[in-house]
Protein backbone atom coordinates (compact mmCIF):
# COMPACT_ATOMS: atom_id res chain seq x y z
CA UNK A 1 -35.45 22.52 -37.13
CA UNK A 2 -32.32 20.95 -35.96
CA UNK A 3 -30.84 24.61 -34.64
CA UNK A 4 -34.77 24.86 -32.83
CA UNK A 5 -34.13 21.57 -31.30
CA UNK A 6 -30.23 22.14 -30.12
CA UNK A 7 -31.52 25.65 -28.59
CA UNK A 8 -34.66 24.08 -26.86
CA UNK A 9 -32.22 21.45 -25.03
CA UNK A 10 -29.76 24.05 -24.13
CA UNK A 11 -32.70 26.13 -22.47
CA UNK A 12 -33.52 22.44 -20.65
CA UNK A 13 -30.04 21.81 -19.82
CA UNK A 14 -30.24 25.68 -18.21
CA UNK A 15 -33.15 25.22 -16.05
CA UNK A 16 -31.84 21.70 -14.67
CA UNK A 17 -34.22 19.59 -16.44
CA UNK A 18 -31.52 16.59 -17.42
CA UNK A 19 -33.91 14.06 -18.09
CA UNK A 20 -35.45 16.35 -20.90
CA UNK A 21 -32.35 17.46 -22.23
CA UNK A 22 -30.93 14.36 -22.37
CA UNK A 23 -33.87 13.00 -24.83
CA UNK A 24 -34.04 16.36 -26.97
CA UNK A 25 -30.23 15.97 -27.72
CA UNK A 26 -30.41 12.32 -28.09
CA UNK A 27 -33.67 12.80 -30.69
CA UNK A 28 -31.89 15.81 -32.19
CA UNK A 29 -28.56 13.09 -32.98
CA UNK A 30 -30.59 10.60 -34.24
CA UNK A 31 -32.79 12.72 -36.80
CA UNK A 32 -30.05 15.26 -37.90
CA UNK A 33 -27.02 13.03 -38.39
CA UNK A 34 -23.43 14.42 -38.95
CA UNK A 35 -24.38 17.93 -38.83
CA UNK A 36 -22.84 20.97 -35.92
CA UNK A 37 -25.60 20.70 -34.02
CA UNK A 38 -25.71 16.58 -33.66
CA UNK A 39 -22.11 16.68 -32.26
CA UNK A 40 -22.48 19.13 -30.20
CA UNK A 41 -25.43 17.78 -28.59
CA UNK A 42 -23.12 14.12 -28.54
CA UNK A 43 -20.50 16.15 -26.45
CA UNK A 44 -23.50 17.66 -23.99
CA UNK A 45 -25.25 14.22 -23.22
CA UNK A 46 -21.71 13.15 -22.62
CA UNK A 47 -20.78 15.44 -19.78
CA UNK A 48 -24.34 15.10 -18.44
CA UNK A 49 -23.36 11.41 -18.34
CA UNK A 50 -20.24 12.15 -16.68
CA UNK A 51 -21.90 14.62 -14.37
CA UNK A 52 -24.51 11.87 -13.22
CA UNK A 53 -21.86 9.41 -12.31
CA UNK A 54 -22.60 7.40 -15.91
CA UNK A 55 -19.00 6.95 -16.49
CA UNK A 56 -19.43 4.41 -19.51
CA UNK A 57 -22.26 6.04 -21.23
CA UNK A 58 -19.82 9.58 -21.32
CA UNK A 59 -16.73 7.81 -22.28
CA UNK A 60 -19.01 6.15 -25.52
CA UNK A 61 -20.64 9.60 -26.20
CA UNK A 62 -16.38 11.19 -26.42
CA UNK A 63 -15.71 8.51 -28.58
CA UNK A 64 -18.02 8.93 -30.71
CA UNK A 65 -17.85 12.84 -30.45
CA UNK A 66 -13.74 11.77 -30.91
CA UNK A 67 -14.39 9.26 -34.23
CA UNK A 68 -16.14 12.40 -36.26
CA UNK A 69 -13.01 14.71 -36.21
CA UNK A 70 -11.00 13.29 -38.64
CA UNK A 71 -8.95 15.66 -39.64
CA UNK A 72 -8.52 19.36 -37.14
CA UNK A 73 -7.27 21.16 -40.16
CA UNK A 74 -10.75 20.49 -42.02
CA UNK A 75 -12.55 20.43 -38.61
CA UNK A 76 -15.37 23.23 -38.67
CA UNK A 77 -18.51 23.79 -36.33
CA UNK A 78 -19.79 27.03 -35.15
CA UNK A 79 -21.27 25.71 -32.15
CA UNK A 80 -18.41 23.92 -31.40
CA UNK A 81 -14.93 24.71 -32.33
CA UNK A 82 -12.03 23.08 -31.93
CA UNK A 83 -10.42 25.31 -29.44
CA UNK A 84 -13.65 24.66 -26.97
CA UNK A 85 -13.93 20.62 -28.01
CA UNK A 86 -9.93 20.68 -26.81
CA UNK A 87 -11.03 22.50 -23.32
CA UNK A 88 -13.72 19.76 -23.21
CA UNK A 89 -12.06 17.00 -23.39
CA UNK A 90 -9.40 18.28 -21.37
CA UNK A 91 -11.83 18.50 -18.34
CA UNK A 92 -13.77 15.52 -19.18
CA UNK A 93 -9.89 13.88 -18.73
CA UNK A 94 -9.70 15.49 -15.56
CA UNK A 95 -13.10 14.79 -14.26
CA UNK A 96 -12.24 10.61 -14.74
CA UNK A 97 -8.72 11.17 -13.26
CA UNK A 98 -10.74 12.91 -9.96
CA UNK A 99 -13.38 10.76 -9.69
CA UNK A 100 -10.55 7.76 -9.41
CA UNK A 101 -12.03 6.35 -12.54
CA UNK A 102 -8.72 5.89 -14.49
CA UNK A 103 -9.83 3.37 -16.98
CA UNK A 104 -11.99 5.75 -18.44
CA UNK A 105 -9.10 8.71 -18.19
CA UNK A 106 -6.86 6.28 -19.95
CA UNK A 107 -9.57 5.11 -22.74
CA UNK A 108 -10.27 8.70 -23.43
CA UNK A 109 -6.56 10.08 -23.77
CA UNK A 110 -5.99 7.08 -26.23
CA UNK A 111 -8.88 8.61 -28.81
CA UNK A 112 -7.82 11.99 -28.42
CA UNK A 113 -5.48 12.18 -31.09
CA UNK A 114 -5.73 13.82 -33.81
CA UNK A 115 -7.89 16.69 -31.79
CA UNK A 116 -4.28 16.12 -29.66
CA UNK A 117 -0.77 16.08 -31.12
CA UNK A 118 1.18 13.09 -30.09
CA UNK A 119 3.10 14.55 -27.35
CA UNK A 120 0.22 15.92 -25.61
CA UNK A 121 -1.70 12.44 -25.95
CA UNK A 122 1.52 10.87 -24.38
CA UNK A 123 1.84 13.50 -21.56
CA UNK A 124 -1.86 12.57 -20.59
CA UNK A 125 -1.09 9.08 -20.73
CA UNK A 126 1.56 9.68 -18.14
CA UNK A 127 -0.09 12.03 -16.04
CA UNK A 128 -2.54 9.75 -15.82
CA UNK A 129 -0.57 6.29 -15.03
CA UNK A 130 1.40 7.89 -12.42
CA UNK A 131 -2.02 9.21 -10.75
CA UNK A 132 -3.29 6.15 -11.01
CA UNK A 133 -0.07 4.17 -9.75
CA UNK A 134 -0.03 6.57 -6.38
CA UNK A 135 -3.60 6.17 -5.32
CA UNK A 136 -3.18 2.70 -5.47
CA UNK A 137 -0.22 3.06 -3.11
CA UNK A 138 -2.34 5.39 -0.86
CA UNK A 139 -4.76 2.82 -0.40
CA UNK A 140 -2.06 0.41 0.24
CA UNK A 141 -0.50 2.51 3.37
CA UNK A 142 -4.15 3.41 4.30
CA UNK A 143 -4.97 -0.39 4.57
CA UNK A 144 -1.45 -1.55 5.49
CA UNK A 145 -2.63 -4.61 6.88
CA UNK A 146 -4.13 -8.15 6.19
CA UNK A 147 -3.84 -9.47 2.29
CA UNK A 148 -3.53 -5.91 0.65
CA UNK A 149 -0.55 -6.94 -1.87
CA UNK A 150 -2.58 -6.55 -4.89
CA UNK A 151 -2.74 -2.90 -4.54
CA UNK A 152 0.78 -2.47 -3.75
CA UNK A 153 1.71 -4.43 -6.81
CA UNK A 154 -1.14 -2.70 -8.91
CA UNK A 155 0.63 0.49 -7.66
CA UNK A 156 4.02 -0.48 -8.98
CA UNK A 157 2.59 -1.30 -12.15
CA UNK A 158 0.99 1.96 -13.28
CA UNK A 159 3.82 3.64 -11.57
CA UNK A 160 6.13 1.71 -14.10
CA UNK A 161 3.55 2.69 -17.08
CA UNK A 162 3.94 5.89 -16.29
CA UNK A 163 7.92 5.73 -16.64
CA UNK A 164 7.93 4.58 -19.83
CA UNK A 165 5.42 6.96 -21.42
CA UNK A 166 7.79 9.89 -19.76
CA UNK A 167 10.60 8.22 -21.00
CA UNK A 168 8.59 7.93 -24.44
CA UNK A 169 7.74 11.79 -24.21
CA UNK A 170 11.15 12.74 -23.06
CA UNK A 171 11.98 11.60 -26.40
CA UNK A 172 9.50 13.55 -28.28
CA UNK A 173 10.23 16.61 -26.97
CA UNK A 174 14.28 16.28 -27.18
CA UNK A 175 15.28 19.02 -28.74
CA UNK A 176 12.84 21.29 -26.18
CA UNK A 177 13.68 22.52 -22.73
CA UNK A 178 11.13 19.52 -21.18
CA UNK A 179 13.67 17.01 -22.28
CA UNK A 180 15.04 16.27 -19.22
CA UNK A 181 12.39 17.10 -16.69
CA UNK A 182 10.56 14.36 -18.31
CA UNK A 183 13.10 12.05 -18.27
CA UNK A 184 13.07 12.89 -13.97
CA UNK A 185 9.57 11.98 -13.93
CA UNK A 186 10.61 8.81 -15.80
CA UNK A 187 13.35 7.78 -13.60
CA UNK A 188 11.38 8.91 -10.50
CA UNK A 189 8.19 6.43 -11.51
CA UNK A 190 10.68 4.00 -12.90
CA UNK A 191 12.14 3.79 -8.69
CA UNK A 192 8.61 3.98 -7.16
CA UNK A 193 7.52 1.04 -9.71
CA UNK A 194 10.29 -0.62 -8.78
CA UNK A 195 11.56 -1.05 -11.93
CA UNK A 196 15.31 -0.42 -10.56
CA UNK A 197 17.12 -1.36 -14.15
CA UNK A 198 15.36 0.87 -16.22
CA UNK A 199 15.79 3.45 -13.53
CA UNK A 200 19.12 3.10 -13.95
CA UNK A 201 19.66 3.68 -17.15
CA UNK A 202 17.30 6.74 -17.15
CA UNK A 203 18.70 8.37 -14.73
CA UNK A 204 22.41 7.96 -16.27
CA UNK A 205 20.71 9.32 -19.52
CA UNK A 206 19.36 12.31 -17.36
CA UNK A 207 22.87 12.80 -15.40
CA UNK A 208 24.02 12.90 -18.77
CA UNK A 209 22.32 16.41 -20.00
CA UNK A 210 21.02 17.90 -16.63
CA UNK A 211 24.11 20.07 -15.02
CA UNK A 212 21.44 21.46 -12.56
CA UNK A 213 18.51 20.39 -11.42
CA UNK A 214 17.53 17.39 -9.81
CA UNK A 215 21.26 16.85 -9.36
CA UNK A 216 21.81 15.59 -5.61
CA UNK A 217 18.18 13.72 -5.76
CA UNK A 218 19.06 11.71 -9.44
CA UNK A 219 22.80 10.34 -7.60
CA UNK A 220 21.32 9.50 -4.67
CA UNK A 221 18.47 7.38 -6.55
CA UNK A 222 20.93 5.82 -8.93
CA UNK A 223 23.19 4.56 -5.93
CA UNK A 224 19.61 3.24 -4.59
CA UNK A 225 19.16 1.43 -8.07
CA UNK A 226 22.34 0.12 -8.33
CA UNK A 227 22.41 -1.21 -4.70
CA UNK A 228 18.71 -3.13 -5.32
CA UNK A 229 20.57 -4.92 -8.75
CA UNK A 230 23.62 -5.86 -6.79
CA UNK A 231 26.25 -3.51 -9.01
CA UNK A 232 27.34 -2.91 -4.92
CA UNK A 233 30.77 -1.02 -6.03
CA UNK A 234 29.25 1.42 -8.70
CA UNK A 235 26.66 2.22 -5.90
CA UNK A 236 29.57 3.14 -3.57
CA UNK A 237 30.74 5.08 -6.16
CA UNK A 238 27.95 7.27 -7.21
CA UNK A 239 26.79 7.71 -3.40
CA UNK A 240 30.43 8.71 -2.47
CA UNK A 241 30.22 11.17 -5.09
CA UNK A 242 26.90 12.51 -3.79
CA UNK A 243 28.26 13.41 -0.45
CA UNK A 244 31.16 14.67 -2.11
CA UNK A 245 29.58 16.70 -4.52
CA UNK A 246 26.17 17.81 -2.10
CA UNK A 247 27.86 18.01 1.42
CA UNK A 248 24.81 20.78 2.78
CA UNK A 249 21.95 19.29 0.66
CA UNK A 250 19.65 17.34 3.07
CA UNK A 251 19.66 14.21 0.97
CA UNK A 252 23.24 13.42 1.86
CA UNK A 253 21.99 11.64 5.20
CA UNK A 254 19.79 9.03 3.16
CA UNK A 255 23.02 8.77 0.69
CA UNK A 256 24.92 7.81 4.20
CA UNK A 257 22.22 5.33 4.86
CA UNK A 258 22.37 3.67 1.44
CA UNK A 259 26.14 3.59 1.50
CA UNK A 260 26.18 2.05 4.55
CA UNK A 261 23.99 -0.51 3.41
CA UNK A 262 26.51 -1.03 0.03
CA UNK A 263 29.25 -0.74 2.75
CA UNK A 264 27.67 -3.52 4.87
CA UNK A 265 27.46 -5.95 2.02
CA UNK A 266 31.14 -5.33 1.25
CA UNK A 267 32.27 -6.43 4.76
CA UNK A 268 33.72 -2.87 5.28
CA UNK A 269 32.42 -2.68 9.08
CA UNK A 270 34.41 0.43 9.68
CA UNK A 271 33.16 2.31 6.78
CA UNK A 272 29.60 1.24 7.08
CA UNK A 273 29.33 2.08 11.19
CA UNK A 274 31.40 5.30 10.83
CA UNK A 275 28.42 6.78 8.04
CA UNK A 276 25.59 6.03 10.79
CA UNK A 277 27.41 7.48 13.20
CA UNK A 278 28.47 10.22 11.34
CA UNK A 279 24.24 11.03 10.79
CA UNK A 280 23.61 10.20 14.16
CA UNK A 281 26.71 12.88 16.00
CA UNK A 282 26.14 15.26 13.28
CA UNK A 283 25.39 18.66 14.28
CA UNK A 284 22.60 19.37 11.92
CA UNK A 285 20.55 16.01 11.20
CA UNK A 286 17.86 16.07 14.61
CA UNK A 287 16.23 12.56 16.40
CA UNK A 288 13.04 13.88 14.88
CA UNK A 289 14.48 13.68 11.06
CA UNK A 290 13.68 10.33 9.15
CA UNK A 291 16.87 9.63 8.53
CA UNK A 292 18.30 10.17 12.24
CA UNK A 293 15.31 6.94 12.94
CA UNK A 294 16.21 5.16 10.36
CA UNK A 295 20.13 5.76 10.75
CA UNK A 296 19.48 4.58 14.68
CA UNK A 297 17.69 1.40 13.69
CA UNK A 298 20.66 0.48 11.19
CA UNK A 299 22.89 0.76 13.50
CA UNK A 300 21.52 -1.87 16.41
CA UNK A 301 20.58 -4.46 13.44
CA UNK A 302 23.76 -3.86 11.99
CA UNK A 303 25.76 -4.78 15.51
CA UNK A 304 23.79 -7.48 16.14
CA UNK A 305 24.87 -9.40 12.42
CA UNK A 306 28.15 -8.18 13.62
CA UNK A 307 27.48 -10.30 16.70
CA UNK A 308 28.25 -7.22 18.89
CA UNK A 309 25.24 -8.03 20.66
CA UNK A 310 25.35 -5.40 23.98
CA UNK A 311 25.77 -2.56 21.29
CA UNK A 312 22.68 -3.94 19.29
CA UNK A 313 20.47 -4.51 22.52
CA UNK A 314 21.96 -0.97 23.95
CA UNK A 315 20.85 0.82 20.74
CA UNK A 316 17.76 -1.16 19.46
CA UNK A 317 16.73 -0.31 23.19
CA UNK A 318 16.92 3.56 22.38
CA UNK A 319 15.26 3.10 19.36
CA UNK A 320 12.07 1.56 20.16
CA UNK A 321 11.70 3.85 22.97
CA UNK A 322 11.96 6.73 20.72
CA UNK A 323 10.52 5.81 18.02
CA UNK A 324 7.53 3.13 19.46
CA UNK A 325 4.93 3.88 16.44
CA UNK A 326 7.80 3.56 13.38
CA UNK A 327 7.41 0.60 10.92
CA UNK A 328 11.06 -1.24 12.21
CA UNK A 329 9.95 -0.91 15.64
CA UNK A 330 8.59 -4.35 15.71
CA UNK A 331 11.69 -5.89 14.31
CA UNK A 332 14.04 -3.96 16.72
CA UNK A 333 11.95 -5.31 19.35
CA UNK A 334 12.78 -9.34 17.83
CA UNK A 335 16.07 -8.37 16.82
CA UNK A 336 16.84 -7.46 20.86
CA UNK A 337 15.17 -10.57 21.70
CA UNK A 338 17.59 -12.41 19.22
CA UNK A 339 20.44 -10.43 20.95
CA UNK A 340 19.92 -11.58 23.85
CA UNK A 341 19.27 -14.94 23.00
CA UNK A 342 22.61 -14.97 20.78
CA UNK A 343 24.63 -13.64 23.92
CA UNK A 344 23.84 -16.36 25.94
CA UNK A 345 26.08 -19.07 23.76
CA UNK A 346 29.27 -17.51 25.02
CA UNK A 347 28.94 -17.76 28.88
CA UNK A 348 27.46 -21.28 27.71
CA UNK A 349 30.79 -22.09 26.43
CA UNK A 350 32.77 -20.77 28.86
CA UNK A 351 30.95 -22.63 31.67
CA UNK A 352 31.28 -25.69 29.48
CA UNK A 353 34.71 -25.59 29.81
CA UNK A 354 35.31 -23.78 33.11
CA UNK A 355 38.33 -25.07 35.26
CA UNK A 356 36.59 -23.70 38.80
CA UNK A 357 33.11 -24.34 40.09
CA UNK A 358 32.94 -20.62 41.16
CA UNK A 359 33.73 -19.73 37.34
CA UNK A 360 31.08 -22.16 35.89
CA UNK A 361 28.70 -21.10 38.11
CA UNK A 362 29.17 -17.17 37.64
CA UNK A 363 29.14 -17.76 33.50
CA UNK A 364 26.22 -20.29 33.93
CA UNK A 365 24.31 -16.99 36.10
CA UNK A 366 24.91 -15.18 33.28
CA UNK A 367 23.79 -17.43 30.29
CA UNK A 368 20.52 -17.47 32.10
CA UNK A 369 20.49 -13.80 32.20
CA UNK A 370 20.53 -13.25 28.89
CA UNK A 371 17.84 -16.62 27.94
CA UNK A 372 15.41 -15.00 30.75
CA UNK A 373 15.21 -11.45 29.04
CA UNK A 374 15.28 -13.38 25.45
CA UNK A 375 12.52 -14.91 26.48
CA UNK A 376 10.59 -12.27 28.12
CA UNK A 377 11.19 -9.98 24.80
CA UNK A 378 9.97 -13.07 22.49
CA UNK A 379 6.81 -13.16 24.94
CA UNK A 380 6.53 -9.20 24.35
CA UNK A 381 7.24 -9.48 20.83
CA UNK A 382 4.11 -12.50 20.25
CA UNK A 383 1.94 -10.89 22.03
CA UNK A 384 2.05 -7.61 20.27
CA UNK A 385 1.28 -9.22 17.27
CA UNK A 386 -1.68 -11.84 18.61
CA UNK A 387 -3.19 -8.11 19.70
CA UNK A 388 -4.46 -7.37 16.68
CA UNK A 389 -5.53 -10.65 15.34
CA UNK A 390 -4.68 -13.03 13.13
CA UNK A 391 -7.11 -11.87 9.93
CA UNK A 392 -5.03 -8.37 9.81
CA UNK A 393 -1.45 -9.80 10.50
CA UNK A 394 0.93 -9.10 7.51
CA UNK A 395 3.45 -11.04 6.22
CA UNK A 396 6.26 -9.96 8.40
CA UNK A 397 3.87 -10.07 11.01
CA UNK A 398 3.03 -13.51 10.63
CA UNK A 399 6.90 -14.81 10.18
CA UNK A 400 7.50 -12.84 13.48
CA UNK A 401 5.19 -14.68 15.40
CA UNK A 402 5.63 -18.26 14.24
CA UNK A 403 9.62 -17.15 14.94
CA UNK A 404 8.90 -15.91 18.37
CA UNK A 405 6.47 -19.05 19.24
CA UNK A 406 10.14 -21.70 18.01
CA UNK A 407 12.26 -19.04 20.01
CA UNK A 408 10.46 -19.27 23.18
CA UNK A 409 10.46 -22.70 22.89
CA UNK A 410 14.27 -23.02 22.08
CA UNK A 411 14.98 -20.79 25.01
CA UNK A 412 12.92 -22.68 27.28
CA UNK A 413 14.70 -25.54 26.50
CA UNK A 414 18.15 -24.22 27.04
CA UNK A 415 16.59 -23.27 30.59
CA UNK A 416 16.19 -26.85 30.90
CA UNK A 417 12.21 -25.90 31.45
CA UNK A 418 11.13 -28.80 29.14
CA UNK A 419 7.67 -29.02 30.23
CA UNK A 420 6.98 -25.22 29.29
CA UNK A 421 8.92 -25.76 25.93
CA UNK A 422 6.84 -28.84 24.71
CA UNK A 423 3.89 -26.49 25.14
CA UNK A 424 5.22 -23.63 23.20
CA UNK A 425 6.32 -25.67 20.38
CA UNK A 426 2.70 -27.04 20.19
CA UNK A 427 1.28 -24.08 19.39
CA UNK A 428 3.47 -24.07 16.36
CA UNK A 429 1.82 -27.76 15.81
CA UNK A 430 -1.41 -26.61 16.54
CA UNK A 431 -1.87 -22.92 14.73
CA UNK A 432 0.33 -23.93 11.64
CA UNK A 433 -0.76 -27.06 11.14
CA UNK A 434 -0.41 -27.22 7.32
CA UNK A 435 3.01 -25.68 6.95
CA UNK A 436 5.60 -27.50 6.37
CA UNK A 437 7.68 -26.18 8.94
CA UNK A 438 5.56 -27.70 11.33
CA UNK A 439 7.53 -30.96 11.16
CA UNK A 440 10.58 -29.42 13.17
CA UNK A 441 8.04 -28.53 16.18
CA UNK A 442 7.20 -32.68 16.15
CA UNK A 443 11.15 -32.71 16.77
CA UNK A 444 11.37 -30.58 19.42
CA UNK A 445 8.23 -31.92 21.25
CA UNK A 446 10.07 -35.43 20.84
CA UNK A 447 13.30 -34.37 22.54
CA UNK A 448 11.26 -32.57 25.23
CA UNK A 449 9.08 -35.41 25.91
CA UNK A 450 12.83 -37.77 25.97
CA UNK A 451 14.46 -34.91 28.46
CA UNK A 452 11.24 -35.88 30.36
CA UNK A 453 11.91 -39.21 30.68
CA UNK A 454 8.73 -40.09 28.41
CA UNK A 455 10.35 -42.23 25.69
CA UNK A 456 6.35 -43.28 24.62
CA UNK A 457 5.10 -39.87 24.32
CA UNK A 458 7.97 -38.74 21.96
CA UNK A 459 7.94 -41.89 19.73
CA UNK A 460 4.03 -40.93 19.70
CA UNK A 461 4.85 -37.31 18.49
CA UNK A 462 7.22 -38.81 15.76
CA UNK A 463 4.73 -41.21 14.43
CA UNK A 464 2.27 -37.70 14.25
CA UNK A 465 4.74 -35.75 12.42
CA UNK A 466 4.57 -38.97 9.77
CA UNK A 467 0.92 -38.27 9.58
CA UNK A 468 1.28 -34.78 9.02
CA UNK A 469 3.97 -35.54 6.34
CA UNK A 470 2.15 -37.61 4.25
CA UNK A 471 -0.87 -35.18 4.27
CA UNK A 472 1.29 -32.70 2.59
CA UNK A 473 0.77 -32.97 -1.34
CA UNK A 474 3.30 -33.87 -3.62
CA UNK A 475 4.52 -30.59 -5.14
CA UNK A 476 4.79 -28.72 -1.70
CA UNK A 477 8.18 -27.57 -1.43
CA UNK A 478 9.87 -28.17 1.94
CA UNK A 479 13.07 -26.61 1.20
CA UNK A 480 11.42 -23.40 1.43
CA UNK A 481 10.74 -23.65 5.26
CA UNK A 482 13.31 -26.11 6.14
CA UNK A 483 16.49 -27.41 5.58
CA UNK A 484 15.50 -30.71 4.42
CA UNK A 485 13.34 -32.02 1.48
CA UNK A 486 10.68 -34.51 1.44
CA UNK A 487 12.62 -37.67 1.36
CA UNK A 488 15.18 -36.67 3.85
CA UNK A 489 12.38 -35.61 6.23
CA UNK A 490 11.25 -39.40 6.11
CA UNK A 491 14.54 -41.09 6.59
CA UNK A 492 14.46 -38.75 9.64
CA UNK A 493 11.55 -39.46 10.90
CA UNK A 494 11.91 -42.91 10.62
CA UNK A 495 15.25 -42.79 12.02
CA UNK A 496 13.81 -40.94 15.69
CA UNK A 497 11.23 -43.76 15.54
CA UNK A 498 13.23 -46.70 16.32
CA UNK A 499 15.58 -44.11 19.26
């Protein structure tokens, strides 16, 4: 009867009738028991769940398919033997990983053994976290804007799953040629996790026994992980050796790039500029590569911290205009702004303390040079960003803005345009209202409203910054967004009131 009853849902099954075969096999399970034909009909209503998109309902039926196999050695069923239940479950894994539904995937590999040995239960559970960690990173870069950190940092953390199950299965399968491939894939979802310690030591482990493969990739990535935990020297080290070692492998120009940025943090300016230029003169690395971009951008942010502001403006200049859709094209395009602005302070000086008229007058020409195209690039700059709204501004976008809105006011100031300044710095006091950096717009208001000869307007904006700083609650930390703390903002405050 129970054989009659398997067949006649396997002819339903054939002809498409799911509904039918679905209650045959589930009356044929709950009449016949532990028998062949009740698990095989378990494992068929599964993947007919599966198939109709009932995710839970399959993942139950595999368990409990899963939960009867105790042992494969004693394991027998003619309708159903092991080498076919292992090809099952092996695409019912698959299935869940494709349909994005990696809970399930991961549920199911965990009740796979002992129809799995260990190591292949592990390599699922890798395969699986590191699937899992990159299409969460997809959606991140599909998204890219508004409050989309979750999936960045859900990302990171299956991505960092995944490196220590390879790291795990690296280690069951030591003595076997996979040993160190798995221990790459370890180190490699270790760095995109972002777990830069553990990549570290990986990777030395994997430097360790690999002579061949991976070799030029695994330096560069350990100079990258030592760099991120601050071992700065070591990083020089193993990035020096992987442009000694690797000069015509094409990851030597991101090993420049890195070692300039260990080079930078040294204070060895000639070292650091010579690798960018190096990239950038090179015969073989082309304004189209990534690293050429990236190598360009470097270099103008790195002369402006060296305050060689001309050579910043000159390249940062180049770069946006090359490069006007890349991610650090925004920056650049602050960073010149900044340039500018930070070149004026020297012809400021030397008109300050000028000996001829004709000499204070020529550096004061030039001081508002450089303010008027600071402040035309801060104006460009803001209202790039307030183009696409402030719901799908990111974080950087956000700080940008705020910056650009204090900047033009600073500038304006300097210009001696106090009228136009007060008004920029109250859109600070207007859009950011409940940050506490809002309290050095009051200040600048204040002094703009005293340069205007309006001594009862700025002791008004004072006494409104006093509101706004009681309003804040207690735990807000100021020291984040300013350089003072709560009770130093007060003895301020109170100190403008009685100017």
């Amino acid at each position: 009867a129970r054989q009659a009853m398997y067949w006649i849902g396997m002819c339903h099954q054939a002809i498409g009738n799911t509904a039918a075969t679905i209650e045959t096999y589930d009356r044929l399970s709950r009449q016949h028991g532990d028998t062949s034909e009740s698990l095989a009909a378990t494992l068929a209503v599964a993947n007919l769940s599966q198939a109709t998109g009932n995710a839970a309902q399959a993942l139950a039926g595999y368990h409990l398919v899963l939960e009867t196999v105790k042992e494969p050695i004693t394991y027998v069923n003619r309708l159903l033997p092991l080498s076919e239940l292992r090809k099952k479950m092996r695409k019912a894994h698959l299935q869940f990983i494709e349909a994005g539904q990696f809970e399930q995937a991961t549920a199911l590999a965990d009740k796979l053994q002992p129809v799995f040995s260990l190591i292949e239960v592990t390599e699922l559970l890798a395969q699986t976290q590191e699937k899992w960690g990159h299409t969460k990173l997809r959606e991140y870069s599909d998204v890219q804007r508004g409050s989309t950190s979750d999936l960045l940092q859900e990302g990171r953390y299956h991505l960092r799953a995944a490196g220590r199950a390879y790291e795990s299965l690296a280690y069951l399968r030591f003595a076997t040629p996979d040993f160190t491939d798995d221990l790459w894939h370890a180190a490699e979802n270790y760095y995109q996790g972002q777990s830069f310690t553990n990549a570290t030591r990986v990777l030395n482990d994997f430097l360790h026994h690999e002579v061949q493969l991976h070799q030029s990739m695994g330096l560069l990535r350990l100079g990258q992980s030592l760099l991120v935990i601050g071992k700065i020297k070591e990083a020089v080290t193993i990035l020096e050796e992987c442009m000694e070692l690797h000069p015509r492998d094409s990851v030597v120009y991101q090993a420049r790039l890195e070692c300039f940025h260990a080079y930078s943090q040294l204070g060895d300016i000639d070292k650091a500029t010579q690798l960018l230029v190096t990239n950038l003169t090179g015969d073989t690395l082309k304004p189209r590569s990534p690293e050429w971009r990236d190598s360009l951008f470097a270099l103008g942010e790195f002369y402006h911290r060296a305050g060689k502001y001309r050579e910043a403006i000159k390249t940062l200049d180049e770069a946006v205009r090359r490069y006007p859709n890349a991610d650090q094209t925004l920056m650049a395009r602050y960073t010149i702004a900044r340039s500018y602005h930070s070149a004026a302070r020297k012809p400021a000086e030397l008109a300050r303390i000028a000996k001829t008229e004709s000499e204070r007058q020529k550096n004061r020409k030039l001081r508002d040079q450089n303010l008027e195209e600071a402040l035309q690039n801060y104006i460009d700059v803001q209202r790039s960003i307030s183009l696409h709204g402030h719901s799908d501004q990111s974080e950087l976008e956000r700080m940008l803005l705020r910056n650009c809105y204090m900047m033009q006011g600073s500038v304006l100031f300097q210009l001696q345009r106090y009228q136009e300044a007060r008004k920029s710095y109250s859109n600070i006091s207007t859009l950011y209202v409940n940050e506490p950096f809002v309290l050095e717009s009051f200040v600048h208001i204040a002094n703009c409203w005293r340069r205007l000869n309006q001594p009862i307007k700025a002791k008004g904006t004072i006494e409104q910054a006093k509101l706004v700083l009681h309003r804040f609650p207690e735990e807000t930390d100021f020291k984040i967004a300013t350089n003072f703390n709560r009770s130093q903002w007060q003895l301020l405050l109170n100190e403008m009131s009685d100017w």
